[in-house]
Protein backbone atom coordinates (compact mmCIF):
# COMPACT_ATOMS: atom_id res chain seq x y z
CA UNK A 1 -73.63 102.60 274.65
CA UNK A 2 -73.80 102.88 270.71
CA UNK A 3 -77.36 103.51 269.63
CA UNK A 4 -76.93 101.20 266.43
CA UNK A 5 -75.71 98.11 268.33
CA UNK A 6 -79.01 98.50 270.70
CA UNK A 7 -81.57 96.27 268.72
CA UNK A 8 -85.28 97.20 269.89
CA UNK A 9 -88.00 94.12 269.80
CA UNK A 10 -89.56 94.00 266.90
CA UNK A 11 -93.62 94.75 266.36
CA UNK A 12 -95.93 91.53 265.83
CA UNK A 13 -96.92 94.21 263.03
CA UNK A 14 -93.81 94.77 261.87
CA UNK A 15 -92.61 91.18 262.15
CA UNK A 16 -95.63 89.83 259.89
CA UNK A 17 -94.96 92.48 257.32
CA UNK A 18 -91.49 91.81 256.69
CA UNK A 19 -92.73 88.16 256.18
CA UNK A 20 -95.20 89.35 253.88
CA UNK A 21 -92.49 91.09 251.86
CA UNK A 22 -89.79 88.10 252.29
CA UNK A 23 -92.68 85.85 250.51
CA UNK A 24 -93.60 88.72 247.76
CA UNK A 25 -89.62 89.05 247.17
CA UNK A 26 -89.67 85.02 246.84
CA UNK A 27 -92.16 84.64 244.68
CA UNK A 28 -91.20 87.64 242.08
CA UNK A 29 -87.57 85.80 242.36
CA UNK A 30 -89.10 82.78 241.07
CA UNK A 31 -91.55 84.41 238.48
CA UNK A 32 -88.14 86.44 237.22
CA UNK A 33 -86.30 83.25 237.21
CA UNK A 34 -88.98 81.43 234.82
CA UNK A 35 -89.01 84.40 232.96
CA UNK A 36 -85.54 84.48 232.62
CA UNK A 37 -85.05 80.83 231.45
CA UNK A 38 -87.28 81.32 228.87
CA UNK A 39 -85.93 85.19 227.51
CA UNK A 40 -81.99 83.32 228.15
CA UNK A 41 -83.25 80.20 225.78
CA UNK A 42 -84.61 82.79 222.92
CA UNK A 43 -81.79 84.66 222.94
CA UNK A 44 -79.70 81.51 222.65
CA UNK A 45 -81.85 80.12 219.35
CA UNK A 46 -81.77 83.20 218.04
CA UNK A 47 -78.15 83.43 217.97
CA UNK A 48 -78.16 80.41 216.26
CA UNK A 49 -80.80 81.30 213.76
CA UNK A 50 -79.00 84.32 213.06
CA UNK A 51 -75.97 82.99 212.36
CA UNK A 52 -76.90 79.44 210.48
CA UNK A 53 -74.70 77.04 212.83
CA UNK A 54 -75.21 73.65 212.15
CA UNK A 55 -74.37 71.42 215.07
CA UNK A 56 -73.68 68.32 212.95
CA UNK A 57 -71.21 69.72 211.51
CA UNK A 58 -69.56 70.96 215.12
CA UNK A 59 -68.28 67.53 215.92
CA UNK A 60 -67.79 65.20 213.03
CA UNK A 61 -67.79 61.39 213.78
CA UNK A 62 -65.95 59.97 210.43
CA UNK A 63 -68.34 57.95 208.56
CA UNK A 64 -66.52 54.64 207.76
CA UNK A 65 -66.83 51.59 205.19
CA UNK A 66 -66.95 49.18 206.77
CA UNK A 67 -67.28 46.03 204.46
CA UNK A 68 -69.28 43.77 206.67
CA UNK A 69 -72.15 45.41 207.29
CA UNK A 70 -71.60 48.29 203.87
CA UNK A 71 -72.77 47.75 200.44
CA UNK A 72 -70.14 49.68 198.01
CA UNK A 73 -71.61 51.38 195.57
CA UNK A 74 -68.78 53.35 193.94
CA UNK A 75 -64.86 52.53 193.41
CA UNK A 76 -62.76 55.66 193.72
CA UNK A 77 -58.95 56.13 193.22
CA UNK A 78 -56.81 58.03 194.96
CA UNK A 79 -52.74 58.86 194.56
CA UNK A 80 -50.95 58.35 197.99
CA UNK A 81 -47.58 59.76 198.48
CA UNK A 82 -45.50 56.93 198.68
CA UNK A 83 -47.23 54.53 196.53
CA UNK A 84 -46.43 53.43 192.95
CA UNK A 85 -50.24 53.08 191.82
CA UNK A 86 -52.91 54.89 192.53
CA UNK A 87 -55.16 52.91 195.46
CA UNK A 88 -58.42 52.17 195.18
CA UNK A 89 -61.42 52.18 197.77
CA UNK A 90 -64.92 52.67 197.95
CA UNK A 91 -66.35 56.05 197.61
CA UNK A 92 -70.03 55.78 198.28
CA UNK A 93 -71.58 53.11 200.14
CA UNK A 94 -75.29 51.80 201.73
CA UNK A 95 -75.03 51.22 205.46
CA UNK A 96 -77.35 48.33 205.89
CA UNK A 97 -77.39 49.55 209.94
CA UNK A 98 -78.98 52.78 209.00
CA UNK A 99 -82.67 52.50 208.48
CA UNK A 100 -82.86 55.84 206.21
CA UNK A 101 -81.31 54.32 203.51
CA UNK A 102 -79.25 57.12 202.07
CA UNK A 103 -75.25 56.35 200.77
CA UNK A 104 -72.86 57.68 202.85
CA UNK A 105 -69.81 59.35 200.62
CA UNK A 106 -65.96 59.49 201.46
CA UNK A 107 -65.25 62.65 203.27
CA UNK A 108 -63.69 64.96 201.08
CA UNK A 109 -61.56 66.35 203.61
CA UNK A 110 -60.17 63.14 204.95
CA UNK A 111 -56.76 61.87 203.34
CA UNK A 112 -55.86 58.34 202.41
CA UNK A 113 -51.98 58.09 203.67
CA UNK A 114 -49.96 55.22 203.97
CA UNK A 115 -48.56 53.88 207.24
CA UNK A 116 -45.50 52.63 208.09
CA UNK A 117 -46.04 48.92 207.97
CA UNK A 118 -47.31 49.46 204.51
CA UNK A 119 -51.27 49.50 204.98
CA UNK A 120 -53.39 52.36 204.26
CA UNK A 121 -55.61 54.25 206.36
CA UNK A 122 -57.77 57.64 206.38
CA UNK A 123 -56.21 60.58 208.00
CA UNK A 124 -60.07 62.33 208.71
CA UNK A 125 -58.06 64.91 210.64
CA UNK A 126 -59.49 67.04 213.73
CA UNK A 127 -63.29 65.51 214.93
CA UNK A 128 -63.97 69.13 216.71
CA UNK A 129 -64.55 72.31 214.81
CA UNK A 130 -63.15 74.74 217.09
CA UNK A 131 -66.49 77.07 216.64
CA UNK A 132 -67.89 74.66 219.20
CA UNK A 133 -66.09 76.68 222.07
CA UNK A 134 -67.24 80.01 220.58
CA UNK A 135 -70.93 78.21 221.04
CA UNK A 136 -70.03 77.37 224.76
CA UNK A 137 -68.89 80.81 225.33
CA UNK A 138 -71.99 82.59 224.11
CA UNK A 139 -74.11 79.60 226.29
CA UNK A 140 -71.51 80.92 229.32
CA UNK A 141 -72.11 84.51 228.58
CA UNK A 142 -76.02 84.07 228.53
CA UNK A 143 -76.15 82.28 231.73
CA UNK A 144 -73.84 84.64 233.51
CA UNK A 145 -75.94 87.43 232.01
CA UNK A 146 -79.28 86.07 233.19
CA UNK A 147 -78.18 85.41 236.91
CA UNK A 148 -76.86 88.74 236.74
CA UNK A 149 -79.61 90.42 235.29
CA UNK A 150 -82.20 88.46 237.72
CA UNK A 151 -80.13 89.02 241.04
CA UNK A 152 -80.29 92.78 239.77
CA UNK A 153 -84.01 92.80 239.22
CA UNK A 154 -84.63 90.86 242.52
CA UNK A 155 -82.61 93.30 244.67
CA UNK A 156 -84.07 96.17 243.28
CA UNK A 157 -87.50 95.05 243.80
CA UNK A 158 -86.93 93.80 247.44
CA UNK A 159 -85.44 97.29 247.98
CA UNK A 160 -88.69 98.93 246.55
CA UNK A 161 -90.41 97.50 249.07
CA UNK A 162 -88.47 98.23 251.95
CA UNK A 163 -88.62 101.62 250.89
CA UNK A 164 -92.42 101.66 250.57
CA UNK A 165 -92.54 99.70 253.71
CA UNK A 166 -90.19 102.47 255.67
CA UNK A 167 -92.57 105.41 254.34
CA UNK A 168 -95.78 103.41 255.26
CA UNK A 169 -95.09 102.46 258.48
CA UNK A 170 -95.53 105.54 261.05
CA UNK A 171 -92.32 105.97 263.86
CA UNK A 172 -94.03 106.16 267.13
C-alpha cells in the first residue's frame, strides 16, 4: 500500500492548531481585504486627480429650451443648409425648474438641421464620450489587480505559517 494515500489520525494538538491558523489566515484575509479597498479607491482618485477627468462632461444629457417652463434670455441665428433665411432660436435661457438659477446656453457643438417634413431640430450628436470606457477599464484593471494582489498576499501568509507550524511541531 502507497504510504501517501495512508492518512494517520490527526493530534487533538495538531487539530486545534491548524484551527488556530485557519482563523489567523481569516482574519489577515479580511484585514488585507479592508486594506485593499481602501489602497484600490486611492489609487482610483488619484488617477483621476492626475489626469483632470471631469465626469459631467463623460455623458452629456442635452440641455433643452423648452418654452413652457424656460425664460429666453437671448435670440441667436443660425444658417441651416437647406433654408433660405437664417433661423432663429433662443440661445441662453433661465430654467425656472432649476433652483440654482444660472442660464443654461445652446451647446456649441450641437447643430440646428432641418428635417424632412420641414421642421427644425438640434442634431446634439453622440451623449457618451468614449473616454468613459477608458475610465471603466482602469476601474476593471484596479479591481482585478487588488483581488490579485490580496489572494497573493493571503496565500503567502497562510503558507508562512504552515511552514513555521511544520518546523515547530516535533515528528515523534
Amino acid at each position: 500500500m502507497d504510504s501517501t494515500s495512508e492518512s494517520l489520525p490527526e493530534s487533538p494538538e495538531a487539530s486545534a492548531a491548524a484551527h488556530i491558523r485557519a482563523t489567523k489566515v481569516r482574519r489577515f484575509a479580511s484585514g488585507i481585504s479592508v486594506v485593499m479597498m481602501v489602497v484600490c479607491n486611492a489609487v482610483f482618485l488619484f488617477g483621476i486627480w492626475v489626469t483632470g477627468l471631469n465626469f459631467e462632461r463623460l455623458v452629456r444629457t442635452p440641455d433643452i429650451y423648452d418654452s413652457r417652463q424656460d425664460i429666453c434670455l437671448r435670440l441667436a441665428y443660425q444658417h441651416v443648409p437647406g433654408s433660405e433665411n437664417p433661423v432663429q432660436f433662443c440661445s441662453e435661457w433661465l430654467n425656472l425648474a432649476d433652483p440654482t438659477g444660472k442660464t443654461h446656453t445652446f451647446q456649441k457643438d450641437a447643430q440646428l438641421k432641418q428635417g424632412a417634413d420641414g421642421t427644425f431640430y438640434f442634431d446634439y450628436g453622440p451623449f457618451v464620450d468614449y473616454r468613459l470606457f477608458a475610465v471603466g477599464a482602469f476601474v476593471v484593471g484596479i479591481i482585478v489587480c487588488g483581488i490579485r494582489v490580496t489572494r497573493h498576499v493571503v496565500n503567502r501568509y497562510r503558507l508562512r505559517l504552515e511552514a513555521a507550524a511544520r518546523h515547530s511541531v516535533p515528528t515523534h
